[in-house]
ModelCIF file with pLDDT and N, C-alpha, C, O atoms, coordinates in Angstrom:
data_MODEL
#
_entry.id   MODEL 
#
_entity.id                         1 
_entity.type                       polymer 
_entity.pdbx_number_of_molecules   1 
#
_entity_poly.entity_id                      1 
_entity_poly.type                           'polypeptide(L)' 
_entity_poly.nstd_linkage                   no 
_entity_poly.nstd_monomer                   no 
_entity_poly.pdbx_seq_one_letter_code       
;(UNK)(UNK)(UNK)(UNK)(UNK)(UNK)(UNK)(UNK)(UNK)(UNK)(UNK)(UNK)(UNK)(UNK)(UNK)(UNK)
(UNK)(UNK)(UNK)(UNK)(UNK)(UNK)(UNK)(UNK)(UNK)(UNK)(UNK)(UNK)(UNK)(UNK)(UNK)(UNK)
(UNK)(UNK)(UNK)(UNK)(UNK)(UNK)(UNK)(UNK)(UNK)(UNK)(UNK)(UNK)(UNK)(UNK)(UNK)(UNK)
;
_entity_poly.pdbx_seq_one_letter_code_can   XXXXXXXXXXXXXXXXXXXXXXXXXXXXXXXXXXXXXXXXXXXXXXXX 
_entity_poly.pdbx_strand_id                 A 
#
loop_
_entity_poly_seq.entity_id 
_entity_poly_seq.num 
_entity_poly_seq.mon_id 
_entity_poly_seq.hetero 
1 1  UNK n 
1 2  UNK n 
1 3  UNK n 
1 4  UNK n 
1 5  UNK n 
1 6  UNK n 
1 7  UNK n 
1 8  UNK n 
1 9  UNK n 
1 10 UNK n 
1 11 UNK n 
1 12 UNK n 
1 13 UNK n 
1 14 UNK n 
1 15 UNK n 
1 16 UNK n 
1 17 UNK n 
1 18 UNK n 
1 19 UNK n 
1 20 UNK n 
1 21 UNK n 
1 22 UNK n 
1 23 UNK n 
1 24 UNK n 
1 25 UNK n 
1 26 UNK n 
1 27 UNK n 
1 28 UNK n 
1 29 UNK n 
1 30 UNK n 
1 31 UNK n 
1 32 UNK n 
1 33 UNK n 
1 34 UNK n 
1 35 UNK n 
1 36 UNK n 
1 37 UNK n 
1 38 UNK n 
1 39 UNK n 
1 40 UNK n 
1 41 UNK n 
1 42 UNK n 
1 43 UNK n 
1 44 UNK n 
1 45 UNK n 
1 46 UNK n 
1 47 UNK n 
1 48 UNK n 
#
_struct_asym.id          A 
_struct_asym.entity_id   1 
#
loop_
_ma_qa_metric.id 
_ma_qa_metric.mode 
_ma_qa_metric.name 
_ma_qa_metric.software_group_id 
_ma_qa_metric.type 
1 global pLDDT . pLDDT 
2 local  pLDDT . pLDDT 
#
_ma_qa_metric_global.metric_id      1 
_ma_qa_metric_global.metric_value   93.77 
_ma_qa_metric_global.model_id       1 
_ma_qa_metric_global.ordinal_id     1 
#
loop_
_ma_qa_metric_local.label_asym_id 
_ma_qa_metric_local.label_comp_id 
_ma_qa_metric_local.label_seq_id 
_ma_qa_metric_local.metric_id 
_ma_qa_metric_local.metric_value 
_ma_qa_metric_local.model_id 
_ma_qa_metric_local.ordinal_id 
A UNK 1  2 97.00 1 1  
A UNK 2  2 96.00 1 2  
A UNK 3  2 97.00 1 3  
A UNK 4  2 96.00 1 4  
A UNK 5  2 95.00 1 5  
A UNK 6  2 96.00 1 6  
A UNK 7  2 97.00 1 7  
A UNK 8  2 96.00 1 8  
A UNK 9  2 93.00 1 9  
A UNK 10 2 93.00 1 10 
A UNK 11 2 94.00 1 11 
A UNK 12 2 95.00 1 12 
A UNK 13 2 95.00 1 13 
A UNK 14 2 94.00 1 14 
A UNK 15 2 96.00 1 15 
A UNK 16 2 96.00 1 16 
A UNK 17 2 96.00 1 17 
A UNK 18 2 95.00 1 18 
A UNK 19 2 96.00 1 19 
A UNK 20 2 97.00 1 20 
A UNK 21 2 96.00 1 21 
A UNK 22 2 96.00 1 22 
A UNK 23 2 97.00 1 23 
A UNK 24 2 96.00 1 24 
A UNK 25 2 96.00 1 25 
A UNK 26 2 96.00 1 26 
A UNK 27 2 95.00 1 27 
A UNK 28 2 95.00 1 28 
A UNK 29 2 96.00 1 29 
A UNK 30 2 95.00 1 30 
A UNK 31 2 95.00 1 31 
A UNK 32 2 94.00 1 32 
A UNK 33 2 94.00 1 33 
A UNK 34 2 93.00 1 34 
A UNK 35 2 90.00 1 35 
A UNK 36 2 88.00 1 36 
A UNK 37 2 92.00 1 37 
A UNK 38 2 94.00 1 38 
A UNK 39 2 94.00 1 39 
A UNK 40 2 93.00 1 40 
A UNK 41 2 94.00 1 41 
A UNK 42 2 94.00 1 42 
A UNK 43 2 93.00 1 43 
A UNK 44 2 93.00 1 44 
A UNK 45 2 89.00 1 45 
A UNK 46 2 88.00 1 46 
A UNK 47 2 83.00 1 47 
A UNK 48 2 72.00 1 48 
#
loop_
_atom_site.group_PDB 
_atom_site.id 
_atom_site.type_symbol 
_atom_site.label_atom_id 
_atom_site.label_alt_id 
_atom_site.label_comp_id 
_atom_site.label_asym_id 
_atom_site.label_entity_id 
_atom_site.label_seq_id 
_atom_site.pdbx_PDB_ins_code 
_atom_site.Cartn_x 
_atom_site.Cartn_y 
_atom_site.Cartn_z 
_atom_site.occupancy 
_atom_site.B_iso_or_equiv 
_atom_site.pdbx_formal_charge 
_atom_site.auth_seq_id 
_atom_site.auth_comp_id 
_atom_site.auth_asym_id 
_atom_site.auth_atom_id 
_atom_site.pdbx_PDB_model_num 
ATOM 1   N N  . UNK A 1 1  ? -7.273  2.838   0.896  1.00 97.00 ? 1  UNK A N  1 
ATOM 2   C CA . UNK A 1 1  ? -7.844  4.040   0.293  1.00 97.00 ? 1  UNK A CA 1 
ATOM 3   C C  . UNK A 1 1  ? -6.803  5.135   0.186  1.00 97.00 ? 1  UNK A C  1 
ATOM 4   O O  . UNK A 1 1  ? -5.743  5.046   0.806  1.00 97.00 ? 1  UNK A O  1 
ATOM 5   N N  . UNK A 1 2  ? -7.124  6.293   -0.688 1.00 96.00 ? 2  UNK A N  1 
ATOM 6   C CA . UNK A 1 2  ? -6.372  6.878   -0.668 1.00 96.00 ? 2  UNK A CA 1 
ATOM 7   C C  . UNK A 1 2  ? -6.232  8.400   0.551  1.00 96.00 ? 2  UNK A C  1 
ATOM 8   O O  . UNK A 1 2  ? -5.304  9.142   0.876  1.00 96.00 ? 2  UNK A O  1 
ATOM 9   N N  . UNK A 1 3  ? -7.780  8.287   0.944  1.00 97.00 ? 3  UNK A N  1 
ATOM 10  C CA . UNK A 1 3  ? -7.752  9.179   2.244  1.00 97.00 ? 3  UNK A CA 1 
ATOM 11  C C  . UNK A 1 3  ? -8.065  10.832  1.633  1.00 97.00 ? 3  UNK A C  1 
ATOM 12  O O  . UNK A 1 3  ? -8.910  11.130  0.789  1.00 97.00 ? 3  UNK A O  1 
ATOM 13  N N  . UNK A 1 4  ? -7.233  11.645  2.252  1.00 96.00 ? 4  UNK A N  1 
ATOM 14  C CA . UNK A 1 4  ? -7.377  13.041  2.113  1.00 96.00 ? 4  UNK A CA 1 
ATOM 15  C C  . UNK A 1 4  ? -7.000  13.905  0.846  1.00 96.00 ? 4  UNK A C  1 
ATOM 16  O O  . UNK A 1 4  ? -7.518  14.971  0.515  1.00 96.00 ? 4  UNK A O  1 
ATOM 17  N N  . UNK A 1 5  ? -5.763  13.068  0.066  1.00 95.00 ? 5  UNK A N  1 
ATOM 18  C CA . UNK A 1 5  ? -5.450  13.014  -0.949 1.00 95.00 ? 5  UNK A CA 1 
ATOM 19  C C  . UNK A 1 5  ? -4.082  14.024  -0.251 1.00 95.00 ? 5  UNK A C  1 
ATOM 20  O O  . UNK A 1 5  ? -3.055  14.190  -0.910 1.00 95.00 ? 5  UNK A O  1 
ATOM 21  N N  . UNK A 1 6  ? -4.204  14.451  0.718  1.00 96.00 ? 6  UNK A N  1 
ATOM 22  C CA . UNK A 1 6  ? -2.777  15.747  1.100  1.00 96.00 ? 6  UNK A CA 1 
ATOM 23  C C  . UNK A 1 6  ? -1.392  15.396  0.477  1.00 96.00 ? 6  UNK A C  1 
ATOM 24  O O  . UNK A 1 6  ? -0.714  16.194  -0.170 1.00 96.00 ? 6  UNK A O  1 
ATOM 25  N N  . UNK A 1 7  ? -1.150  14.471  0.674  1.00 97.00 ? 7  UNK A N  1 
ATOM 26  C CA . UNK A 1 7  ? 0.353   13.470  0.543  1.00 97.00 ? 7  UNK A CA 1 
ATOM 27  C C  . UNK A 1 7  ? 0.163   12.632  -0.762 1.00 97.00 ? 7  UNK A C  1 
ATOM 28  O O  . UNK A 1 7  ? 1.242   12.409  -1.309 1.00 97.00 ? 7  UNK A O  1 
ATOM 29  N N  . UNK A 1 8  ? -0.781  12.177  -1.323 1.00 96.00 ? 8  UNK A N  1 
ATOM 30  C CA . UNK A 1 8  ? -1.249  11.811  -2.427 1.00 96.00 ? 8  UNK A CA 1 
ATOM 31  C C  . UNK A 1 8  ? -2.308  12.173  -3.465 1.00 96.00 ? 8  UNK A C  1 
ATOM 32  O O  . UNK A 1 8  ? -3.421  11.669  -3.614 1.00 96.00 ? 8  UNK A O  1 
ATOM 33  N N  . UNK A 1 9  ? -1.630  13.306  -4.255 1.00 93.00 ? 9  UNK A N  1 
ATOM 34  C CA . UNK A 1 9  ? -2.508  14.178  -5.374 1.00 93.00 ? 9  UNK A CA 1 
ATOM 35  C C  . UNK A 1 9  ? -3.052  13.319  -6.427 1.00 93.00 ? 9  UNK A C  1 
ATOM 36  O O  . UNK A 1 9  ? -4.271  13.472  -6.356 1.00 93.00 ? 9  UNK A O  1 
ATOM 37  N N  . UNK A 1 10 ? -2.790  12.524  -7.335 1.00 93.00 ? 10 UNK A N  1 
ATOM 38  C CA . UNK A 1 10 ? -3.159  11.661  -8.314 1.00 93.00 ? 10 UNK A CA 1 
ATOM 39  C C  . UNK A 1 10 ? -4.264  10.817  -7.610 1.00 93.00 ? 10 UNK A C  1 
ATOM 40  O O  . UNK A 1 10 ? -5.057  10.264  -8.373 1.00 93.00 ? 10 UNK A O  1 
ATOM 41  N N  . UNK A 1 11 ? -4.462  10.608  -6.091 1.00 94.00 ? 11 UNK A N  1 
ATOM 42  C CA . UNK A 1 11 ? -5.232  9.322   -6.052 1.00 94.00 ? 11 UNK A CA 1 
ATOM 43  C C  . UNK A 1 11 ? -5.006  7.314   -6.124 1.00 94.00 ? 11 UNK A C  1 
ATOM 44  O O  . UNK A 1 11 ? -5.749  6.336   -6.197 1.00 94.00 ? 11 UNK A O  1 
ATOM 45  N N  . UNK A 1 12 ? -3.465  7.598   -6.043 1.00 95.00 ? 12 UNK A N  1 
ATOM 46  C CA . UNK A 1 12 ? -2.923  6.676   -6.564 1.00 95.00 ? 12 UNK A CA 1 
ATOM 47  C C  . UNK A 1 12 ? -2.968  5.732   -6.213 1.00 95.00 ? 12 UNK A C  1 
ATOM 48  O O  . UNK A 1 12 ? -1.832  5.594   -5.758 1.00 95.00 ? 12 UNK A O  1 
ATOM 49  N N  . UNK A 1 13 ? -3.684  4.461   -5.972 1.00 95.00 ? 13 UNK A N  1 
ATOM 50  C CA . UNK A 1 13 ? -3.284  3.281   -5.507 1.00 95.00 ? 13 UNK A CA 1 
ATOM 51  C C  . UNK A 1 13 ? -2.059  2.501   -5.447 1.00 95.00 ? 13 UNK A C  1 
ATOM 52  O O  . UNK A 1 13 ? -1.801  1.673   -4.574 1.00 95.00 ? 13 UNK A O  1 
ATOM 53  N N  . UNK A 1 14 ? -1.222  2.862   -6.564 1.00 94.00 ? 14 UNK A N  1 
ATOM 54  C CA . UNK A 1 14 ? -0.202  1.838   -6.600 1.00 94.00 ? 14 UNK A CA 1 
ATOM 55  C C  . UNK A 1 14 ? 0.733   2.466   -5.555 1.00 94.00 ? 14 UNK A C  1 
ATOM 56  O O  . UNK A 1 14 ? 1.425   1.802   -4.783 1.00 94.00 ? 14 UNK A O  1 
ATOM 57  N N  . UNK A 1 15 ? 0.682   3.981   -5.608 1.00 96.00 ? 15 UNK A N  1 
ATOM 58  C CA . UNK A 1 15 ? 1.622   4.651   -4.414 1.00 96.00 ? 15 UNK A CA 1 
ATOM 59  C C  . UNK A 1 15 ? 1.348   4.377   -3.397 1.00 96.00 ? 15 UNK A C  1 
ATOM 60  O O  . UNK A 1 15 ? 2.256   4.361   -2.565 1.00 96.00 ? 15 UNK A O  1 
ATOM 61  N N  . UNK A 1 16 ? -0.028  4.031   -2.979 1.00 96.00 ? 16 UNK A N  1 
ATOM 62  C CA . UNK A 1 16 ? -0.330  3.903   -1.476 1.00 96.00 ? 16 UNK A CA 1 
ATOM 63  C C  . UNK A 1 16 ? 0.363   2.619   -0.743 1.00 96.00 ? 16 UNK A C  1 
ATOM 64  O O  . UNK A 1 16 ? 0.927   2.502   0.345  1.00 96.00 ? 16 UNK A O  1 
ATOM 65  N N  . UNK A 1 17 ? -0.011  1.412   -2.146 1.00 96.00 ? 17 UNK A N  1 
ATOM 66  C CA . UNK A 1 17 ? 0.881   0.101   -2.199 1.00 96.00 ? 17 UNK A CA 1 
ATOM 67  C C  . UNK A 1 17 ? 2.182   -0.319  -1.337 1.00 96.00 ? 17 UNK A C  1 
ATOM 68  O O  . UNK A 1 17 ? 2.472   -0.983  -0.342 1.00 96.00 ? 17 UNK A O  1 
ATOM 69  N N  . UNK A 1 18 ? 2.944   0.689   -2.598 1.00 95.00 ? 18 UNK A N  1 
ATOM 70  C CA . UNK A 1 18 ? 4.374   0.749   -2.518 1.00 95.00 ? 18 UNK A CA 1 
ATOM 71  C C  . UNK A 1 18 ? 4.789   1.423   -0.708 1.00 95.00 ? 18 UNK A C  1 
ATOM 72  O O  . UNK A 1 18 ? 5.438   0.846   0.164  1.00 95.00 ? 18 UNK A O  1 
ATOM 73  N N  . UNK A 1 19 ? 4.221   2.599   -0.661 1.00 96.00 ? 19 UNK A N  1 
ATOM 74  C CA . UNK A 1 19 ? 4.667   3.434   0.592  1.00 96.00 ? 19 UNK A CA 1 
ATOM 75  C C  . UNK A 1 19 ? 3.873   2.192   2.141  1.00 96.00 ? 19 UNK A C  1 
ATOM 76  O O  . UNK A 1 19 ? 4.317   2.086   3.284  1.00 96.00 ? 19 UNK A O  1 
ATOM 77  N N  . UNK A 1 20 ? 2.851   1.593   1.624  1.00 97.00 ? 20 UNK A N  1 
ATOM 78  C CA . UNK A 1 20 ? 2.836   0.793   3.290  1.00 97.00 ? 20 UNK A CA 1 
ATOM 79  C C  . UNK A 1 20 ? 3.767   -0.396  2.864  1.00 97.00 ? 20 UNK A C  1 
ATOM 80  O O  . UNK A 1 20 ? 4.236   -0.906  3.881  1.00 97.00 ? 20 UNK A O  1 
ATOM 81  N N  . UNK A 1 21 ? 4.154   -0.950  1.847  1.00 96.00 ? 21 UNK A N  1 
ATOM 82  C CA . UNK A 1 21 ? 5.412   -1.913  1.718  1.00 96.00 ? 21 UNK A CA 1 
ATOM 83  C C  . UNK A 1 21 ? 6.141   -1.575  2.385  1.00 96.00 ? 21 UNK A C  1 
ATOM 84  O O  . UNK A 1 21 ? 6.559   -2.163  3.382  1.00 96.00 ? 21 UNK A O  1 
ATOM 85  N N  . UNK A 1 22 ? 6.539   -0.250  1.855  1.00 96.00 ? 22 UNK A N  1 
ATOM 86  C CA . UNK A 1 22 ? 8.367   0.241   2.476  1.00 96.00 ? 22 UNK A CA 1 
ATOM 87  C C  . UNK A 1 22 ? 7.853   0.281   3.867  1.00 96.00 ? 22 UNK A C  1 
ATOM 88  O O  . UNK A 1 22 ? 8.415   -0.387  4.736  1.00 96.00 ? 22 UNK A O  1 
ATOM 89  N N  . UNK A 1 23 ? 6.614   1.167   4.190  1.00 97.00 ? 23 UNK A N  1 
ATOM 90  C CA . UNK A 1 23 ? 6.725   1.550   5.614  1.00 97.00 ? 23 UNK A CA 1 
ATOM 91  C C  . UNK A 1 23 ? 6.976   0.176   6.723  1.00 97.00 ? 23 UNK A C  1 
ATOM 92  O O  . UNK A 1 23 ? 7.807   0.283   7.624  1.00 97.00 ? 23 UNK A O  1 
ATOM 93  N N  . UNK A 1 24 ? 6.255   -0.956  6.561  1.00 96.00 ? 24 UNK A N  1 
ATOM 94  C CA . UNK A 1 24 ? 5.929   -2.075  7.434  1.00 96.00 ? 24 UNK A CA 1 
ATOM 95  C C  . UNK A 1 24 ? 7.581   -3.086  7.228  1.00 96.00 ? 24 UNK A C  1 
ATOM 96  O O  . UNK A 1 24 ? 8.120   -3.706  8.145  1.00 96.00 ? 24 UNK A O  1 
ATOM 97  N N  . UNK A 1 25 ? 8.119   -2.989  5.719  1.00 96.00 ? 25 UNK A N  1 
ATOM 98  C CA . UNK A 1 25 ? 9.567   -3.503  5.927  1.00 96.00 ? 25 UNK A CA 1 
ATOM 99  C C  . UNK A 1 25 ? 10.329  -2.462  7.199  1.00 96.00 ? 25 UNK A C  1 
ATOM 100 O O  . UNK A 1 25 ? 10.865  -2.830  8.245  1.00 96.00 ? 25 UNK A O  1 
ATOM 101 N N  . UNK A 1 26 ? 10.177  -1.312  6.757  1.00 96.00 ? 26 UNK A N  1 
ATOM 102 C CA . UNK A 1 26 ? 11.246  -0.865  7.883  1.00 96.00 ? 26 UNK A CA 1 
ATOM 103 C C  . UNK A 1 26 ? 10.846  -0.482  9.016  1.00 96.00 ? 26 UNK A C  1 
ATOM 104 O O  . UNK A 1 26 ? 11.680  0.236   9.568  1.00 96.00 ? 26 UNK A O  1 
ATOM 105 N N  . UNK A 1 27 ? 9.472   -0.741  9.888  1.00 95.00 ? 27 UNK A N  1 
ATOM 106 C CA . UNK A 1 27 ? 8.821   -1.037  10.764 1.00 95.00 ? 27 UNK A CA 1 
ATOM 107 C C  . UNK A 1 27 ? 9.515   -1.968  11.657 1.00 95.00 ? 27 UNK A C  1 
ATOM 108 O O  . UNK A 1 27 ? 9.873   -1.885  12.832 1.00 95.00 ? 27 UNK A O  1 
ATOM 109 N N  . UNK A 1 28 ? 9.633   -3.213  10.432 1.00 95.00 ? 28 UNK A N  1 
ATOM 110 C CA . UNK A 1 28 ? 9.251   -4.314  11.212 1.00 95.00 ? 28 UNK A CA 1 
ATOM 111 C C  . UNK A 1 28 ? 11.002  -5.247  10.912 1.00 95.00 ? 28 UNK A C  1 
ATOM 112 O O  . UNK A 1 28 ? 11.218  -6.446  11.088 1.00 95.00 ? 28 UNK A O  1 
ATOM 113 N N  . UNK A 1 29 ? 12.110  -4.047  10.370 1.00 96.00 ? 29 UNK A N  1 
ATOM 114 C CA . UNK A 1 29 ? 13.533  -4.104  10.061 1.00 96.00 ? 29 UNK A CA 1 
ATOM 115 C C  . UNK A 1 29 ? 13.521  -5.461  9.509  1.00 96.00 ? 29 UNK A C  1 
ATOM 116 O O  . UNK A 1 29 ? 14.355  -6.258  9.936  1.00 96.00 ? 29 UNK A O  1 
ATOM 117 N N  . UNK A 1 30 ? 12.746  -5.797  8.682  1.00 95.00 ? 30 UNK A N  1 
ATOM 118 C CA . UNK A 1 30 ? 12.587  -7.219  7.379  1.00 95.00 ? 30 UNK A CA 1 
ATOM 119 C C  . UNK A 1 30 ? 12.080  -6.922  5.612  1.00 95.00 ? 30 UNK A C  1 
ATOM 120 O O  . UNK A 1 30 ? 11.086  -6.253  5.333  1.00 95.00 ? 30 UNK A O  1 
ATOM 121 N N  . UNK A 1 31 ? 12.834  -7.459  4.745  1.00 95.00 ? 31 UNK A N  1 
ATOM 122 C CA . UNK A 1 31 ? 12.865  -7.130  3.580  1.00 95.00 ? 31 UNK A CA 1 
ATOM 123 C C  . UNK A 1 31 ? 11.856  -7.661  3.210  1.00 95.00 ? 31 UNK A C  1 
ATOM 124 O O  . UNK A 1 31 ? 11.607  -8.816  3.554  1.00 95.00 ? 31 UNK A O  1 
ATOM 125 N N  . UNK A 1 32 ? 10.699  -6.663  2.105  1.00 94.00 ? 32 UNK A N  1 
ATOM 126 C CA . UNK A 1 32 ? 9.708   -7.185  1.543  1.00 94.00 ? 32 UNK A CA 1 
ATOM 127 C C  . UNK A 1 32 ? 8.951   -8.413  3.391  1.00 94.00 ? 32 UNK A C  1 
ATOM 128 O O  . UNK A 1 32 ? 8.927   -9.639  3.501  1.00 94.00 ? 32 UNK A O  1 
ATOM 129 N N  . UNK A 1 33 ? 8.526   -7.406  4.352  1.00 94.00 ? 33 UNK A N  1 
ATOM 130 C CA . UNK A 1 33 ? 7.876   -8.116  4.728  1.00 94.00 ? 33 UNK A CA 1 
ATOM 131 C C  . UNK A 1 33 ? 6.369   -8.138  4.481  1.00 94.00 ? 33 UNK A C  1 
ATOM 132 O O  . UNK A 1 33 ? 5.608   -9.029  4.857  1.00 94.00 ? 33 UNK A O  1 
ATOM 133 N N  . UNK A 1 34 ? 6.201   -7.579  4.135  1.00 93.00 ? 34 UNK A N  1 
ATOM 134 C CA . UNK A 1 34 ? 4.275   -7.804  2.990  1.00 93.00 ? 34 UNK A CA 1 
ATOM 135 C C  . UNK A 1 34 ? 4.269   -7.609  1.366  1.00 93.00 ? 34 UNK A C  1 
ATOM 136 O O  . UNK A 1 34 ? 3.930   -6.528  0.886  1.00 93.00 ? 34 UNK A O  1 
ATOM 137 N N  . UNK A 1 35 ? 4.654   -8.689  0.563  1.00 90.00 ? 35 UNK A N  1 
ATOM 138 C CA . UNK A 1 35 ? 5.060   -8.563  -1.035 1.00 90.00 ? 35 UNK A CA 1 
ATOM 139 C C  . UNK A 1 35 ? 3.981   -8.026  -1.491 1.00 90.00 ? 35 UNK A C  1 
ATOM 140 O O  . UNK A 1 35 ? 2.796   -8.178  -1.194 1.00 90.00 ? 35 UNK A O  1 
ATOM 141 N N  . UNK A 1 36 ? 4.348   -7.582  -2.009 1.00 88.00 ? 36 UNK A N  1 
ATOM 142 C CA . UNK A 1 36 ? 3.244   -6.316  -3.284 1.00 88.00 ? 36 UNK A CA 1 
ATOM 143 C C  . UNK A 1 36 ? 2.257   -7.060  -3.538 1.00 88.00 ? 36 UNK A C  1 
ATOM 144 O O  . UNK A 1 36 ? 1.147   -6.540  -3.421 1.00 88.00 ? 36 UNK A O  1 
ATOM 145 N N  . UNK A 1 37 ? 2.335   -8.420  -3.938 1.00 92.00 ? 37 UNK A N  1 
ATOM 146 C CA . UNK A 1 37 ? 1.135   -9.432  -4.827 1.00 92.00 ? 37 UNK A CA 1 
ATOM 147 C C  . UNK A 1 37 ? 0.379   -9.600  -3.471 1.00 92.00 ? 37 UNK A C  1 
ATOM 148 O O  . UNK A 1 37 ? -0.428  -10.498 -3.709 1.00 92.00 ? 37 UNK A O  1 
ATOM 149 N N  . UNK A 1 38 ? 0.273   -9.349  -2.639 1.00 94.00 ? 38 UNK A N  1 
ATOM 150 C CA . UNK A 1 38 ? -0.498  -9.291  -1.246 1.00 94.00 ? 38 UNK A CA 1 
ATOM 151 C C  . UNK A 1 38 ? -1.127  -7.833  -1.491 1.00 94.00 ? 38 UNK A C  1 
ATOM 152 O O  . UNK A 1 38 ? -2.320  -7.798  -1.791 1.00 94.00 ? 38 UNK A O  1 
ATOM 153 N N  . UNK A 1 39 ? -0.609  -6.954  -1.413 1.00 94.00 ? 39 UNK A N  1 
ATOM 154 C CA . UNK A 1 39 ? -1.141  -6.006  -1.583 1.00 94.00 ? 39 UNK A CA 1 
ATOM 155 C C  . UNK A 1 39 ? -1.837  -5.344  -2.691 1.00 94.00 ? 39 UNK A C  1 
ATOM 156 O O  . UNK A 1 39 ? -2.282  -4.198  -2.628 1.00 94.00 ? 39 UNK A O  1 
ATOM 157 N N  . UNK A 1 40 ? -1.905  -6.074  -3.651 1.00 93.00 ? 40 UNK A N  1 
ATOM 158 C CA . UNK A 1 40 ? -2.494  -6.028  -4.797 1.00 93.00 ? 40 UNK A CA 1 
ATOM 159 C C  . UNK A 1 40 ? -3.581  -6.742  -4.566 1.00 93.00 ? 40 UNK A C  1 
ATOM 160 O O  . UNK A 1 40 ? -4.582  -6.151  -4.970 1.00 93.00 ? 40 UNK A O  1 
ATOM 161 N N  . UNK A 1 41 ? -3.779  -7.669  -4.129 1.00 94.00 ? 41 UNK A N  1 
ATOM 162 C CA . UNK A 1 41 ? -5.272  -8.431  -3.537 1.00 94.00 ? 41 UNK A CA 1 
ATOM 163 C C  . UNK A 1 41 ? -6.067  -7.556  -2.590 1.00 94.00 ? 41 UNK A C  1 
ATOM 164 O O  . UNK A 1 41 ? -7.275  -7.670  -2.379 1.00 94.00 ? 41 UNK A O  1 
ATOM 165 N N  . UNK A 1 42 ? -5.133  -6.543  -1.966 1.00 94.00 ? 42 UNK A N  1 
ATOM 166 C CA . UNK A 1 42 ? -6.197  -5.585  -0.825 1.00 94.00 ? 42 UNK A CA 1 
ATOM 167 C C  . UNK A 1 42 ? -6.613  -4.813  -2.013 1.00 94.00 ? 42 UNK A C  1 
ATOM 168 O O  . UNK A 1 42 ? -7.843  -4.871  -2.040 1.00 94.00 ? 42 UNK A O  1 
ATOM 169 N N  . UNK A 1 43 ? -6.289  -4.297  -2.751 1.00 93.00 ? 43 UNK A N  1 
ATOM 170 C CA . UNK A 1 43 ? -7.155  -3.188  -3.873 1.00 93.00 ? 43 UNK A CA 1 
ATOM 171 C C  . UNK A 1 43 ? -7.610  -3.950  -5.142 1.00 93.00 ? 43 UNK A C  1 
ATOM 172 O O  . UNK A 1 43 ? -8.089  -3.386  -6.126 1.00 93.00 ? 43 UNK A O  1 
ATOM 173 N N  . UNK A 1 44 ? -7.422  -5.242  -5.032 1.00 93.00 ? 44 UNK A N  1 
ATOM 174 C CA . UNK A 1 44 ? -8.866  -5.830  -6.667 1.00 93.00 ? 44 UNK A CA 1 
ATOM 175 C C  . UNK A 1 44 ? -9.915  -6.784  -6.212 1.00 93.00 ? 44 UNK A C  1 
ATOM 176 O O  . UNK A 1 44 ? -10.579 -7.454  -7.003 1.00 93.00 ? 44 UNK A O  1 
ATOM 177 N N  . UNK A 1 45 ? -10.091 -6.842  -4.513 1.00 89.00 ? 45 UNK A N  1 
ATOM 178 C CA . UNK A 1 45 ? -10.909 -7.401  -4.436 1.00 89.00 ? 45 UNK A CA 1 
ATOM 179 C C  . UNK A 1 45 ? -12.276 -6.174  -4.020 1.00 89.00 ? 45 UNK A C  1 
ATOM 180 O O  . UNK A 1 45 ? -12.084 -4.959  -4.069 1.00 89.00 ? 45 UNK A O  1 
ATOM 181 N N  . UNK A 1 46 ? -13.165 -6.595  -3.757 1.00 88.00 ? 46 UNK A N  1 
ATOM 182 C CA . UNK A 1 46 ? -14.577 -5.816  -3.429 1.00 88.00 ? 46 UNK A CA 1 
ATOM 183 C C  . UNK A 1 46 ? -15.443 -5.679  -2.196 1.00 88.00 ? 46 UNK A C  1 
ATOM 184 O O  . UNK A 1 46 ? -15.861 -6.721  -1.691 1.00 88.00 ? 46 UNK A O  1 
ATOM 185 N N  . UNK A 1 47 ? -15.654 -4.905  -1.835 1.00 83.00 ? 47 UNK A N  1 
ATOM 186 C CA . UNK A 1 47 ? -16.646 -5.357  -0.266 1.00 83.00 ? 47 UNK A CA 1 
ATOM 187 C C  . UNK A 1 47 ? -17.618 -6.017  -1.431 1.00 83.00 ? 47 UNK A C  1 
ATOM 188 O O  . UNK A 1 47 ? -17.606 -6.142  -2.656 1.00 83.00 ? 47 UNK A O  1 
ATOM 189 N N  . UNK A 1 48 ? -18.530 -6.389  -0.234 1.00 72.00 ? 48 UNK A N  1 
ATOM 190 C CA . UNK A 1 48 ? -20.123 -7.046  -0.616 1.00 72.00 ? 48 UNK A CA 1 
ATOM 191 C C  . UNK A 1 48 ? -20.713 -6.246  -0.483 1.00 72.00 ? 48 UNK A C  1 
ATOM 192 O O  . UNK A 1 48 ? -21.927 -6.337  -0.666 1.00 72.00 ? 48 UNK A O  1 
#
C-alpha cells in the first residue's frame, strides 16, 4: 500500500515497488534480491 502518502504524493505503486527492491537488496547486501516480477504479483493480485 501506499500508506500515509508523506514520502509518496502521487500514490504510486510502482515507487513503492522499486524503493522495497532497493531497500531489501541493500538490507540484505545482494543484487536484485526480490525481482520486480515478484513484486508486481504483490500489487495485481486481490484479497478475497
Amino acid at each position: 500500500g501506499t500508506g500515509t502518502g508523506k514520502y509518496d504524493r502521487d500514490a504510486d505503486l510502482d515507487f513503492e515497488k522499486r524503493l522495497l527492491a532497493l531497500a531489501v537488496s541493500g538490507a540484505l547486501c545482494t543484487r536484485d534480491a526480490v525481482p520486480l516480477e515478484i513484486l508486481d504479483e504483490l500489487t495485481e493480485k486481490m484479497p478475497d
